[in-house]
C-alpha atoms as a PDB file:
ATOM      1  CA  UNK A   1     -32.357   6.913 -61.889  1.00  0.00           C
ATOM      2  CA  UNK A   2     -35.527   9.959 -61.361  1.00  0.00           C
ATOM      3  CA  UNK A   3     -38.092   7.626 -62.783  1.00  0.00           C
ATOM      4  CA  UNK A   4     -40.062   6.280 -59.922  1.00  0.00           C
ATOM      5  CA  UNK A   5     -43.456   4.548 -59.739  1.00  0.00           C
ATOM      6  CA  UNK A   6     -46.621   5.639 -57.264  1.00  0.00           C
ATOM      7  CA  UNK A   7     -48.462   3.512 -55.680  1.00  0.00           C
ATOM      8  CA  UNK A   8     -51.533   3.254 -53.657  1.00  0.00           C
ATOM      9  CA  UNK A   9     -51.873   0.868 -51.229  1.00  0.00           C
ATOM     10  CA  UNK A  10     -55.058  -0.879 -49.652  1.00  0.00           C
ATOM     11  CA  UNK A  11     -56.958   1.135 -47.618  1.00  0.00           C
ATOM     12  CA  UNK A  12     -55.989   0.807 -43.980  1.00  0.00           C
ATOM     13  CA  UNK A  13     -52.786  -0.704 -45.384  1.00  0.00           C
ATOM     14  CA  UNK A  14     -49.678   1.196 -42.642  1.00  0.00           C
ATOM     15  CA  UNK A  15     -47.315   1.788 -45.939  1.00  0.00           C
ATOM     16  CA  UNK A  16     -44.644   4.438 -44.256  1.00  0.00           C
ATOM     17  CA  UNK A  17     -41.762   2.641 -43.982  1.00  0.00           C
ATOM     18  CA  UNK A  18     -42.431  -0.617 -45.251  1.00  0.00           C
ATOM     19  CA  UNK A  19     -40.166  -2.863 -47.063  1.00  0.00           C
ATOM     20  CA  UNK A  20     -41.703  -5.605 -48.547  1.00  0.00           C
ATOM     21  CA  UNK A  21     -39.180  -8.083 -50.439  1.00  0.00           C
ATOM     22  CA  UNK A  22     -40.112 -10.740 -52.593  1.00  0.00           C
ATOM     23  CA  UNK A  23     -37.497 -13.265 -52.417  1.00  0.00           C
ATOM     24  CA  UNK A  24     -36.309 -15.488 -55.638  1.00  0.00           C
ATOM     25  CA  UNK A  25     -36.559 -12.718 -58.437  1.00  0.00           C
ATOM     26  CA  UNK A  26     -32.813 -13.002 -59.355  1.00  0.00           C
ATOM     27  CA  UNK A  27     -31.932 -10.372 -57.671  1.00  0.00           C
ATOM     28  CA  UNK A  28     -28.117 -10.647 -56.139  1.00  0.00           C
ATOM     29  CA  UNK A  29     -27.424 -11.045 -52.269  1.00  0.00           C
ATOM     30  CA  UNK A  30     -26.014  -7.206 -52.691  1.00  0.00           C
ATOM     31  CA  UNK A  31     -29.779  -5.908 -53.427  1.00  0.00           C
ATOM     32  CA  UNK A  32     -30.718  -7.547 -49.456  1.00  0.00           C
ATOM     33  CA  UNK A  33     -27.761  -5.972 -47.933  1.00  0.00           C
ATOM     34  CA  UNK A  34     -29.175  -2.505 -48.486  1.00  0.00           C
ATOM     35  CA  UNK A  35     -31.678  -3.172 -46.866  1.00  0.00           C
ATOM     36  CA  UNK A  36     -30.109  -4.153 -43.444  1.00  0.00           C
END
């Protein structure tokens, strides 16, 4: 997968390194484990 999507975030917003994860979107238990 090369496609990717760019975002800007709020001004002010600290975005390096941020995970933000929206629970309850169908996604499997496998998607969370990546994450740590």
């Amino acid at each position: 997968m090369t496609d990717y999507l760019d975002f800007t975030g709020p001004e002010g917003l600290r975005t390096h390194g941020t995970v933000l994860v929206v629970p309850g979107r169908g996604e499997s238990p496998a998607v969370y484990r990546r994450l740590g």
